[in-house]
Protein backbone atom coordinates (compact mmCIF):
# COMPACT_ATOMS: atom_id res chain seq x y z
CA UNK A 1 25.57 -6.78 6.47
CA UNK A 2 21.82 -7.16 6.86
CA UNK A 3 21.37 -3.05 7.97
CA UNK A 4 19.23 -1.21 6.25
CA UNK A 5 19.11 2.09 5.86
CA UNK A 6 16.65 4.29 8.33
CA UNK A 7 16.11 0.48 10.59
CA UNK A 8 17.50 -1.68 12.46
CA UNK A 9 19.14 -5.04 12.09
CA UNK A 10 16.64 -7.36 10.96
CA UNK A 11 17.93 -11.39 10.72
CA UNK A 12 16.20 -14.45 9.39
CA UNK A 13 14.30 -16.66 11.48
CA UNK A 14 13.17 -14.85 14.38
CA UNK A 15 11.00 -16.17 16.60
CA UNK A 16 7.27 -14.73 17.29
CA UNK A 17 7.80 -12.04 19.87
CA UNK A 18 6.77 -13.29 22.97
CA UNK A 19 6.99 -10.36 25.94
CA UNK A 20 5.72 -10.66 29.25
CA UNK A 21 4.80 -7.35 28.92
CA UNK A 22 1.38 -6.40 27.02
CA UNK A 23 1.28 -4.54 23.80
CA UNK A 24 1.59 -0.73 23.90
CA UNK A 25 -1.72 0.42 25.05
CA UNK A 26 -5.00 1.61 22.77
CA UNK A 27 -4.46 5.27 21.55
CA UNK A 28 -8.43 6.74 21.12
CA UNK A 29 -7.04 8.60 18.40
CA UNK A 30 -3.87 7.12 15.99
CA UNK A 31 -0.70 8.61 15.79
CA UNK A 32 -1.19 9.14 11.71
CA UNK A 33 -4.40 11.13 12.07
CA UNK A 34 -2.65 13.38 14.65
CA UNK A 35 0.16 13.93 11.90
CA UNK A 36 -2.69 14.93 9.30
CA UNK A 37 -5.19 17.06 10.72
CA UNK A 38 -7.46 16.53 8.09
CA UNK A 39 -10.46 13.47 9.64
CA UNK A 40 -10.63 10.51 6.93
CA UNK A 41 -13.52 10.95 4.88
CA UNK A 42 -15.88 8.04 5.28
CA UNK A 43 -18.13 6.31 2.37
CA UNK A 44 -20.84 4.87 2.79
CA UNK A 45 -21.78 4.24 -1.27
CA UNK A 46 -22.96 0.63 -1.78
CA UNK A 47 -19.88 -1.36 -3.16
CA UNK A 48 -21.34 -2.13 -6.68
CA UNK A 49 -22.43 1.63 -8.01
CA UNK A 50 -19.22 3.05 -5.75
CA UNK A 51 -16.78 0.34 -8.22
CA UNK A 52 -18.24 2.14 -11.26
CA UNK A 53 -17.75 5.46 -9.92
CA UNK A 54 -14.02 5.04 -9.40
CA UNK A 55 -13.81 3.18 -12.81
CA UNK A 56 -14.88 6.69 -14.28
CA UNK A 57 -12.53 8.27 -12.16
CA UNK A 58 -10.17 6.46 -13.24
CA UNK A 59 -10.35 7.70 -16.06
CA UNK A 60 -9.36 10.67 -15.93
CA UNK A 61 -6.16 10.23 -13.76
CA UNK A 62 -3.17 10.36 -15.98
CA UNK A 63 -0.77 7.49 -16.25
CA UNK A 64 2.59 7.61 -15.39
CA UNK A 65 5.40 8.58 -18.03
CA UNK A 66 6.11 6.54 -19.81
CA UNK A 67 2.60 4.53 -19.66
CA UNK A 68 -0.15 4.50 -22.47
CA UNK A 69 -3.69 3.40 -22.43
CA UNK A 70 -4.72 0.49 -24.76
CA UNK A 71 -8.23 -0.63 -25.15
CA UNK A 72 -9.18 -4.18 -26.55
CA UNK A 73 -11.52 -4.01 -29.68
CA UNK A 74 -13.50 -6.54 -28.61
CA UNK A 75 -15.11 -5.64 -24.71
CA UNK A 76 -13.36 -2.33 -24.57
CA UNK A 77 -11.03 -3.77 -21.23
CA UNK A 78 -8.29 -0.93 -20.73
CA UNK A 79 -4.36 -2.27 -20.97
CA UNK A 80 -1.11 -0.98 -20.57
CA UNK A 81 1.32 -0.38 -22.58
CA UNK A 82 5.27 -0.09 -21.67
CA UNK A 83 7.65 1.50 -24.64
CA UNK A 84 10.28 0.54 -22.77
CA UNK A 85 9.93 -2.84 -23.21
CA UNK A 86 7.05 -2.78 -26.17
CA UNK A 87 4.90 -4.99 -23.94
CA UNK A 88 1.39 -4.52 -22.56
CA UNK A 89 0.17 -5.56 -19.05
CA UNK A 90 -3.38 -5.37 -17.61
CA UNK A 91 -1.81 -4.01 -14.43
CA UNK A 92 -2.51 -0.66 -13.64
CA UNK A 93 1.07 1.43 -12.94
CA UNK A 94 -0.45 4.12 -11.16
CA UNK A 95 -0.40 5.03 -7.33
CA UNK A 96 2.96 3.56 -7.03
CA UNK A 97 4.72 4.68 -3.61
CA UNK A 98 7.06 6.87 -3.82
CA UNK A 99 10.23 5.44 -5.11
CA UNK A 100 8.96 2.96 -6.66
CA UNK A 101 8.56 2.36 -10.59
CA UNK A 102 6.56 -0.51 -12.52
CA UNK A 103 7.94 -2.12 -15.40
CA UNK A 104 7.39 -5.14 -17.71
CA UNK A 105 10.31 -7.51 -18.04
CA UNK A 106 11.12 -7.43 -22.39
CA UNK A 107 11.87 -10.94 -22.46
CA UNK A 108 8.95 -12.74 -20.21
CA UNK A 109 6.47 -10.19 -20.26
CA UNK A 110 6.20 -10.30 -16.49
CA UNK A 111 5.67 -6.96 -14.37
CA UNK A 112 8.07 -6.11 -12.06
CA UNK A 113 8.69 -3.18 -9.72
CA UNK A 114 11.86 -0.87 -9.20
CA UNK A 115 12.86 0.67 -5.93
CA UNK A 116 14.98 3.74 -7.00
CA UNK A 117 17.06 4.66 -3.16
CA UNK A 118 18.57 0.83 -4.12
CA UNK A 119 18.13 -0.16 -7.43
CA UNK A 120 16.89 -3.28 -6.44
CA UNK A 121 13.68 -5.19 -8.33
CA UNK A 122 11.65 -7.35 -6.93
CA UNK A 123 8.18 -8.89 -8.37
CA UNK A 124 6.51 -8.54 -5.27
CA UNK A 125 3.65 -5.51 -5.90
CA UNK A 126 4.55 -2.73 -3.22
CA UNK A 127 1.34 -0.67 -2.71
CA UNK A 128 -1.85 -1.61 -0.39
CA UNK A 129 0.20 -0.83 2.31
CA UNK A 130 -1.73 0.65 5.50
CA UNK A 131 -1.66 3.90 6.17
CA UNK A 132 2.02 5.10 8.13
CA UNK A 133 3.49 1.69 5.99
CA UNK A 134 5.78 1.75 3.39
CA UNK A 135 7.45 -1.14 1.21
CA UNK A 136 11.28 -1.06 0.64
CA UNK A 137 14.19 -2.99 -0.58
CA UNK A 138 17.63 -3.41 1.29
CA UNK A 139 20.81 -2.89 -1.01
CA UNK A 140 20.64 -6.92 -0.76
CA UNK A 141 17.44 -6.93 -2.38
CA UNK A 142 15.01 -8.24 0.81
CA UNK A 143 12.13 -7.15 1.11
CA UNK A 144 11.12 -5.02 4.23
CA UNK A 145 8.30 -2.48 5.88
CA UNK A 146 8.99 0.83 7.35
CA UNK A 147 6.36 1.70 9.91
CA UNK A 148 6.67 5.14 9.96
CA UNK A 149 4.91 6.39 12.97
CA UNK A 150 7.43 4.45 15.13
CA UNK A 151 10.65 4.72 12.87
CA UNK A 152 11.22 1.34 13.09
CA UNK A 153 11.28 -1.75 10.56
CA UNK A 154 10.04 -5.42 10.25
CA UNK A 155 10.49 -7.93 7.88
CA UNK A 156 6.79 -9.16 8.42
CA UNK A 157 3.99 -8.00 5.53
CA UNK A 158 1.62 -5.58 7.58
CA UNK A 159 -0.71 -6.15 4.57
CA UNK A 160 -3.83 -8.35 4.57
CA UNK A 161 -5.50 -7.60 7.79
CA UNK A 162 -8.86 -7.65 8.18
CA UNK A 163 -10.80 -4.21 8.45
CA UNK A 164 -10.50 -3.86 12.24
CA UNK A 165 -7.14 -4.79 12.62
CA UNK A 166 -4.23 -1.78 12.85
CA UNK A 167 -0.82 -3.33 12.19
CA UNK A 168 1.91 -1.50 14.40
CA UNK A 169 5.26 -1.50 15.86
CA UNK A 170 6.10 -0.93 19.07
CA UNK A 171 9.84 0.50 20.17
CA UNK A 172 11.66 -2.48 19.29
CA UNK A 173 10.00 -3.45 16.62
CA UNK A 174 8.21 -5.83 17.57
CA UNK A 175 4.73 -6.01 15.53
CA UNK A 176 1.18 -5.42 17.52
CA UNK A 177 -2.09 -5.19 16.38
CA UNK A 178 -4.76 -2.26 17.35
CA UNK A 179 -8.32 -3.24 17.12
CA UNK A 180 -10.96 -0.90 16.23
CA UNK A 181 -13.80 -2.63 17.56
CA UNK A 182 -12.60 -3.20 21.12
CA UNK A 183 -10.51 -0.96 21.31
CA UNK A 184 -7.64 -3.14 22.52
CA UNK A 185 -4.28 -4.18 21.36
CA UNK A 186 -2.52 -7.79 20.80
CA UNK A 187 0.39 -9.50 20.00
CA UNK A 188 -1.89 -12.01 18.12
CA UNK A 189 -1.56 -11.66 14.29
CA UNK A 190 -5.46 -12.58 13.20
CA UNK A 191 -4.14 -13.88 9.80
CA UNK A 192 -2.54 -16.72 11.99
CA UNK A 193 -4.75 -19.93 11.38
CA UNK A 194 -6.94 -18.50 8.80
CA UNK A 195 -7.41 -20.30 5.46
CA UNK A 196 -6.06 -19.19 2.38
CA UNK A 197 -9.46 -17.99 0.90
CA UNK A 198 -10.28 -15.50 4.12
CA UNK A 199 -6.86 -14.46 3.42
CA UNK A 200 -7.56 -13.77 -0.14
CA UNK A 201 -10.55 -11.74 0.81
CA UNK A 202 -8.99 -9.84 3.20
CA UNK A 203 -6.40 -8.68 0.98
CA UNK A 204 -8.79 -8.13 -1.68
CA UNK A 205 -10.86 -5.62 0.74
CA UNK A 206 -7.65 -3.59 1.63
CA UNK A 207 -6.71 -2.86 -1.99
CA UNK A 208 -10.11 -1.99 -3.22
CA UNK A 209 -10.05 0.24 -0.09
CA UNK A 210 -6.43 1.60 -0.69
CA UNK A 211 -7.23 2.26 -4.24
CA UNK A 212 -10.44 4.06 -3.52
CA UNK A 213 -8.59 6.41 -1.12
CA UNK A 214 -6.03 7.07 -3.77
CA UNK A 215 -8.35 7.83 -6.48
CA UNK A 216 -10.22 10.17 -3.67
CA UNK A 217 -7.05 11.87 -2.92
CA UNK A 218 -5.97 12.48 -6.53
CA UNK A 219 -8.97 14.13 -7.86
CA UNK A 220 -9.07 16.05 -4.37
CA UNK A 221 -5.69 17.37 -5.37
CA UNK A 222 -6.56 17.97 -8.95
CA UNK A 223 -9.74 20.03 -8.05
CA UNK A 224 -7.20 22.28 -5.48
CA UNK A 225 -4.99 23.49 -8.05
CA UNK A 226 -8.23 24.09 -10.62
CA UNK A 227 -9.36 26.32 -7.96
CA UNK A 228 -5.68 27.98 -7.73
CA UNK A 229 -5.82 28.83 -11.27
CA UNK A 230 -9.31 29.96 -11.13
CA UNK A 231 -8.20 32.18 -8.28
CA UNK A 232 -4.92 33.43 -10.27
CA UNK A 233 -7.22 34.18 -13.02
């Protein structure tokens, strides 16, 4: 019936919103920061020695159950290993949303991704979302984005933007973007007209980003409850 739960009605082939009305207006300070009063920790690590720091990180953050590490003889590259299915992947299954579960198909060996509230699969990877996004399925089995500052839902990927760019919705659902550098906001999606290999980097930069914060947050967490039991001690 094309409603999904916690949205709206979202139909195929829409056209570009066009409003005569501009974009909701620059906020100094977003929405999502305001809901965690915690700042965002900056880095300013050059890429290259930051990469290897996170590898080591990495590390040490347990995989999900029922995940095991592999590691090749030859180079020593870390793989994944499934029971379920008795197949190994070089995709990572951690910092899956919430939800959501990775898996390896038995027959073709290809990953694939569960969405629990549904039931529904899909191949379609569903982190790097920004922050206040999530990825869900409909009972159908589309694919759709909760933007969860304005409790509303789009069918269009907020993913992929470049740095300065803030993907939002605005009360009807209608998608905007925020930038940081001039502070402004447009209907104007920058990945419009770009080619396929500024695309790739931009998406590229946002997971590298995304996983860094989730490696940051995990080992944040794990070093709160060491200090609990310290404390209980």
């Amino acid at each position: 019936d094309n409603q999904v739960e916690g949205g709206h009605l979202l139909l195929d082939g829409l056209p570009h919103p066009k409003c005569a009305q501009p974009p909701t207006v620059w906020q100094e300070r977003p929405v999502f920061e305001l809901l965690n009063s915690e700042e965002e920790e900056t880095d300013e690590t050059d890429p290259q020695v930051f990469d290897e720091h996170v590898s080591e990180l990495l590390m040490q953050i347990d995989l999900p159950p029922p995940w095991e590490k592999r590691r090749e003889r030859a180079g020593g590259r870390m793989h994944f290993f499934d029971p379920r299915s008795r197949r190994m992947t070089w995709k990572d299954p951690r910092f899956l949303p919430e939800n959501w579960d990775q898996r390896i198909d038995p027959n073709s060996g290809r990953v694939y991704y569960q969405f629990y509230k549904t039931r529904g699969t899909t191949y379609v990877d569903p982190r790097y979302c920004p922050p206040g996004w999530d990825m869900r399925l409909s009972k159908d089995g589309r694919i759709y984005f909760a933007h969860l500052i304005a409790m509303r839902t789009t069918l269009t990927d907020p993913r992929g933007v470049p740095e300065n760019a803030d993907p939002a919705l605005d009360d009807q659902g209608r998608m905007y973007f925020k930038n940081h550098e001039e502070k402004s906001t447009t209907w104007t999606d920058p990945r419009e007209g770009q080619q396929e290999v500024v695309l790739a980097h931009w998406r590229h930069e946002q997971s590298v980003k995304w996983i860094r914060e989730q490696v940051r947050m995990e080992m944040k967490e794990r070093h709160e409850m060491e200090n609990e039991e310290l404390e209980d001690d």
